[in-house]
C-alpha atoms as a PDB file:
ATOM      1  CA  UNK A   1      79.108 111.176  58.932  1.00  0.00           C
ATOM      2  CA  UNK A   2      77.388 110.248  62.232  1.00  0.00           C
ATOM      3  CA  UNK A   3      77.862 106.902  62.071  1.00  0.00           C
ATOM      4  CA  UNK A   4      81.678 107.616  61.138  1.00  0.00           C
ATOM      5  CA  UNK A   5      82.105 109.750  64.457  1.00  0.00           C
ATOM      6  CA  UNK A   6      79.983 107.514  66.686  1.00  0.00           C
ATOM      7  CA  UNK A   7      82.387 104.728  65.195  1.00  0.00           C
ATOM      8  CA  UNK A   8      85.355 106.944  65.784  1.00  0.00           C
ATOM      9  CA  UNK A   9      84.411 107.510  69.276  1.00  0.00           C
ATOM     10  CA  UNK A  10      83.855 104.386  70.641  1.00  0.00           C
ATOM     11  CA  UNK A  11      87.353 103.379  68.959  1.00  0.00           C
ATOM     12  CA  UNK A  12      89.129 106.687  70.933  1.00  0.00           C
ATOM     13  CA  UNK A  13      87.534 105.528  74.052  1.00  0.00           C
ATOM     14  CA  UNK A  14      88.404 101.687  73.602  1.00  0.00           C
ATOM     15  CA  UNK A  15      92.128 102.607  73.446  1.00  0.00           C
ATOM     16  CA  UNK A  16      92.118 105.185  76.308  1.00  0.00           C
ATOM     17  CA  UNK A  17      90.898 102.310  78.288  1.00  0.00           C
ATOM     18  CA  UNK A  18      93.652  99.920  76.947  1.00  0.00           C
ATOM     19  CA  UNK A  19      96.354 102.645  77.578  1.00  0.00           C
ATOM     20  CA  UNK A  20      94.873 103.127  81.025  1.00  0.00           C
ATOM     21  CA  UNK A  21      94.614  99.030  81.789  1.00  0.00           C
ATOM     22  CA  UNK A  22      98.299  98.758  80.378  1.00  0.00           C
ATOM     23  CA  UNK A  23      99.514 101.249  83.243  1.00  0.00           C
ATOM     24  CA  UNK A  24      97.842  99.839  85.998  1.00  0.00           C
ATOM     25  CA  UNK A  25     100.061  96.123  86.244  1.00  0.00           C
ATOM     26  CA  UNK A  26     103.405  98.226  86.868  1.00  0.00           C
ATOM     27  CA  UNK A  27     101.486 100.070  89.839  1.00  0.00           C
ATOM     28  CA  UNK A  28      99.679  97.210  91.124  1.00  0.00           C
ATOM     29  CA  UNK A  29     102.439  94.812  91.611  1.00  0.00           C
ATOM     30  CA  UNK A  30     104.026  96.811  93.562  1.00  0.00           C
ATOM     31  CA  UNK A  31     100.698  97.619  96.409  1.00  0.00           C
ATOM     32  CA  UNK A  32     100.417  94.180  96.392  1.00  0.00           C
ATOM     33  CA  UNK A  33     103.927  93.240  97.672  1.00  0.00           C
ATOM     34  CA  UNK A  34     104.353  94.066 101.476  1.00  0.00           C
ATOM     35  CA  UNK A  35     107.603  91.878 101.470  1.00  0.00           C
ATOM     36  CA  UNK A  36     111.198  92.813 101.665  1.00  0.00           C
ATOM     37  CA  UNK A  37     113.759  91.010  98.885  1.00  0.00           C
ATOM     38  CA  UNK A  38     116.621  93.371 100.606  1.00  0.00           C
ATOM     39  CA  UNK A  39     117.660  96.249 101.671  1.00  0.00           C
ATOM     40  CA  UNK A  40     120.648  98.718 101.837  1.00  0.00           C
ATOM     41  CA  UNK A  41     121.693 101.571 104.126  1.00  0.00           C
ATOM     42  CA  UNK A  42     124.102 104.138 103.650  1.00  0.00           C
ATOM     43  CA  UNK A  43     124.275 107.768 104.894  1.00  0.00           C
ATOM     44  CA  UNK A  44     121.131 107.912 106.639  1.00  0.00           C
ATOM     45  CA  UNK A  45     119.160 106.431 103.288  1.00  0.00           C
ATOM     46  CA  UNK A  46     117.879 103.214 103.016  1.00  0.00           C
ATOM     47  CA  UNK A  47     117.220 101.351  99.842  1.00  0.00           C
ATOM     48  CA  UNK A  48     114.575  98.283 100.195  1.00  0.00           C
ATOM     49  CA  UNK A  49     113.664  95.884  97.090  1.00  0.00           C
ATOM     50  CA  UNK A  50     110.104  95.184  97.541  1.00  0.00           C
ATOM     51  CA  UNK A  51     109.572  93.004  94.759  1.00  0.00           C
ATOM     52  CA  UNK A  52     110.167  92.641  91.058  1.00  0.00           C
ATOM     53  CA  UNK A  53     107.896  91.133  88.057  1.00  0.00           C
ATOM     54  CA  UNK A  54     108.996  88.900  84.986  1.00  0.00           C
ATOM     55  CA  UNK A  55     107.369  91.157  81.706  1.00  0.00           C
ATOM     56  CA  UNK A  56     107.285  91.147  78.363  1.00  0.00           C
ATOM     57  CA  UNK A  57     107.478  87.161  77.728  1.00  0.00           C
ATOM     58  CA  UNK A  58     110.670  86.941  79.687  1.00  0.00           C
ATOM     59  CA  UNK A  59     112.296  90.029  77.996  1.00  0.00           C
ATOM     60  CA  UNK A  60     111.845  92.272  80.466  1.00  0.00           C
ATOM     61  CA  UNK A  61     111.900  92.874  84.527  1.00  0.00           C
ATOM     62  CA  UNK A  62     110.416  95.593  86.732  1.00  0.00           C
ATOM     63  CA  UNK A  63     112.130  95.849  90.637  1.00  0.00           C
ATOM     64  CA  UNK A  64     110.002  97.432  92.629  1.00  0.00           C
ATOM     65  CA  UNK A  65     111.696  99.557  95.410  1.00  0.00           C
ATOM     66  CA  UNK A  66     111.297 102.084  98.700  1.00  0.00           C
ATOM     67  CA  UNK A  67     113.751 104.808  99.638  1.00  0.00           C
ATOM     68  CA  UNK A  68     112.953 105.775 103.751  1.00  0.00           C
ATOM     69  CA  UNK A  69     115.251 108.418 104.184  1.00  0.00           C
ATOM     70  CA  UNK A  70     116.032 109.267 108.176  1.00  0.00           C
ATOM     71  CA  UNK A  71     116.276 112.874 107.569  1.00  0.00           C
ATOM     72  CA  UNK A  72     114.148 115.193 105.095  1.00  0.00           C
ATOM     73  CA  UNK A  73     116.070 114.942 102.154  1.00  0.00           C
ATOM     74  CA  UNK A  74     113.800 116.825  99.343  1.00  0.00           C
ATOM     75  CA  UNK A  75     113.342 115.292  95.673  1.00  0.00           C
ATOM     76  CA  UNK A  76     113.285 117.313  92.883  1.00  0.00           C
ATOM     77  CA  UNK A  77     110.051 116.822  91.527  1.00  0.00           C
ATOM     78  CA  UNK A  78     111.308 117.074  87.910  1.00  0.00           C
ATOM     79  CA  UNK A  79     114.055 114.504  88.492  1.00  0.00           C
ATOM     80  CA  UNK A  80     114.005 111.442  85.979  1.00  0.00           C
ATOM     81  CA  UNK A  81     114.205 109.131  88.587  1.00  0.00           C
ATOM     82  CA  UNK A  82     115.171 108.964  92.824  1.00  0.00           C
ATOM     83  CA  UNK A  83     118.480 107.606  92.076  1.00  0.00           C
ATOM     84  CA  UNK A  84     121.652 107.590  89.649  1.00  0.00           C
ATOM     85  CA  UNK A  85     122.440 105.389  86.968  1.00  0.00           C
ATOM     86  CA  UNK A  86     120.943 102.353  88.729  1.00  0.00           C
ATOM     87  CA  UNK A  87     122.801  99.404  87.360  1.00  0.00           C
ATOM     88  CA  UNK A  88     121.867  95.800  87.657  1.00  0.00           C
ATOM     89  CA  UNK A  89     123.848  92.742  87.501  1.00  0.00           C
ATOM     90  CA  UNK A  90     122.252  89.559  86.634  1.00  0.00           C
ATOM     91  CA  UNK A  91     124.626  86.598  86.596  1.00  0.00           C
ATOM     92  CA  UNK A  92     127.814  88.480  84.500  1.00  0.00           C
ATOM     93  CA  UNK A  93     125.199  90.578  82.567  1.00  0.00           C
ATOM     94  CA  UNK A  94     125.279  94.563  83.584  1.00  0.00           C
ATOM     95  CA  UNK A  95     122.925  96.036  82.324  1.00  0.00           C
ATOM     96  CA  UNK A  96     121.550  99.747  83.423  1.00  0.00           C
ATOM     97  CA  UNK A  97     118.197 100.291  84.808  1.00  0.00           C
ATOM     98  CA  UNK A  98     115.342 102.627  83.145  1.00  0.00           C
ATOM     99  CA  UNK A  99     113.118 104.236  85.428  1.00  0.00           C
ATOM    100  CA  UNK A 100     109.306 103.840  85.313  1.00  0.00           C
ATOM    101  CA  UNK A 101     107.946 105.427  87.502  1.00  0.00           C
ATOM    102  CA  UNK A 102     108.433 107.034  91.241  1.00  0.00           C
ATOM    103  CA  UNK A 103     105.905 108.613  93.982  1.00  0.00           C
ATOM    104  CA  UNK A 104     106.399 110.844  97.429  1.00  0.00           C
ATOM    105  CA  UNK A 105     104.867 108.952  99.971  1.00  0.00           C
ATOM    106  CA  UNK A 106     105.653 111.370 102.427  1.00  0.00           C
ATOM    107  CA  UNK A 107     109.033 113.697 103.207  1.00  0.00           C
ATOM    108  CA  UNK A 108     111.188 110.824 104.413  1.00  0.00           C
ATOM    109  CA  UNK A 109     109.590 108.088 101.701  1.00  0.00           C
ATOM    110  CA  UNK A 110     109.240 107.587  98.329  1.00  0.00           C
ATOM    111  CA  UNK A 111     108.167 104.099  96.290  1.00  0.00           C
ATOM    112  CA  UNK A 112     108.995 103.761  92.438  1.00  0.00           C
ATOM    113  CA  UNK A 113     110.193 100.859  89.890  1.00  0.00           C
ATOM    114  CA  UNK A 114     113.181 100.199  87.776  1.00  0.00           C
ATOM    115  CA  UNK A 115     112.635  98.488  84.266  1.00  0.00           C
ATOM    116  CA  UNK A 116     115.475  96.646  82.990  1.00  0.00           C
ATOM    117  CA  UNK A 117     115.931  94.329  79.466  1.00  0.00           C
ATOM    118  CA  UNK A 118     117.088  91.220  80.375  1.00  0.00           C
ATOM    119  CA  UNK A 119     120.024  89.071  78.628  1.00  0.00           C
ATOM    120  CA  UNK A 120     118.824  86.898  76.006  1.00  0.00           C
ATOM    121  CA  UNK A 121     120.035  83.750  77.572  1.00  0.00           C
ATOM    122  CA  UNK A 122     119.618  83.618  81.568  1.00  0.00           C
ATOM    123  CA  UNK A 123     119.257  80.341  83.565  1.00  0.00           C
ATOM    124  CA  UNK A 124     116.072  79.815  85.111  1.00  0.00           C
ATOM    125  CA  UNK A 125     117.180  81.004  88.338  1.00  0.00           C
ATOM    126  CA  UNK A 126     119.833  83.758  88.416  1.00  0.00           C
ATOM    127  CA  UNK A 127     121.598  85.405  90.586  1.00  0.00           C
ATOM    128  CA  UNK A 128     120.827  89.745  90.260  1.00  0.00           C
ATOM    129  CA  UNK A 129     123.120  92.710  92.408  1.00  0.00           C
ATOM    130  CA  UNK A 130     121.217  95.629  91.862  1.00  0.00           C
ATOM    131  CA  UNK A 131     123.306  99.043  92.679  1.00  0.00           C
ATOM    132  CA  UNK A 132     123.431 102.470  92.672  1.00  0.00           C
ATOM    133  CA  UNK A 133     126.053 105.425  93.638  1.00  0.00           C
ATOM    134  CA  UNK A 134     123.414 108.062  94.456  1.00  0.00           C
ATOM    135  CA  UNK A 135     119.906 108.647  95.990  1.00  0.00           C
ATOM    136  CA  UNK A 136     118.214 111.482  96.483  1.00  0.00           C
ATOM    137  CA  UNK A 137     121.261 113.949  95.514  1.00  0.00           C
ATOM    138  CA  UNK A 138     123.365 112.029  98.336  1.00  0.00           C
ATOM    139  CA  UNK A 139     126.259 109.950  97.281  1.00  0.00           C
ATOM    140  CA  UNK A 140     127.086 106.756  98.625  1.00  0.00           C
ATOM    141  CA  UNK A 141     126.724 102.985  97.757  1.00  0.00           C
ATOM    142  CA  UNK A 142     123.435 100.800  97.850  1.00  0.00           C
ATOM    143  CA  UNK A 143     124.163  97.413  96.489  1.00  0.00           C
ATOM    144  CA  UNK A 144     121.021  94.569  96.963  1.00  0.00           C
ATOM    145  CA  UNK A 145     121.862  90.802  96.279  1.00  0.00           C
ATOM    146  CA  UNK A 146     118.888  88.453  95.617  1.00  0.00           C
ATOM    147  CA  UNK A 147     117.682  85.958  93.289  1.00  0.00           C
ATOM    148  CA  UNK A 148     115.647  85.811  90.246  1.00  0.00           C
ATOM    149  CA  UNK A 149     113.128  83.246  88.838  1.00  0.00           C
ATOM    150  CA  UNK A 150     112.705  83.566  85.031  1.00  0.00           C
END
């Protein structure tokens, strides 16, 4: 029976620290991109692509993105995500974004990533509007235009 838990154990802790490894590349990518693929203002809100990562052998891709806000606008901390229904256009693919993750960096910024499933068949290089209607509870329109490498 010892040798059963012992066994058990070191199998528990083998997948926490999988699970905990498997979290960290979404996270990562995104502290180690200081650059700016574009950026969007409207009604005192600004929307800024940081970067974005290729996942899932191809099937998959994760923008990375700041909101600096000029005023305090609060965030629910329950909300799913900082913004509405963000929808992404790659080539004439739409297809909606998931959210991942998001953090307060302080009252007038917040950093998070999108997670969208990319069309089957994309060139190598394509063409991606990302957009959304609403951020932080404020209406408006933030569309970003940039380019992908698969």
């Amino acid at each position: 029976m010892k040798v059963f838990l012992n066994g058990f154990s070191r199998l528990i802790f083998l997948l926490c620290l999988l699970v905990g490894v498997a979290s960290i590349p979404l996270q990562s990518s995104f502290a180690q991109s200081e650059t700016v693929i574009g950026s969007a203002e409207n009604n005192g809100i600004k929307l800024i692509i940081n970067n974005y990562t290729i996942t899932n052998r191809g099937q998959e891709m994760v923008v990375y993105y700041t909101i600096q806000s000029k005023s305090r606008h609060q965030m629910d901390e329950n909300a799913k995500g900082l913004m509405d229904n963000p929808v992404i256009s790659i080539g004439d693919n739409l297809v909606p974004g998931n959210h991942t993750w998001h953090k307060k960096i302080n009252n007038q910024t917040y950093q998070g990533a999108v997670k969208v499933n990319l069309p089957q068949y994309i060139p190598a290089t394509s063409n991606v509007a990302f957009n959304t209607n609403a951020i932080l509870h404020q209406k408006g329109e933030w569309t970003i235009n940039f380019q992908i490498k698969k």
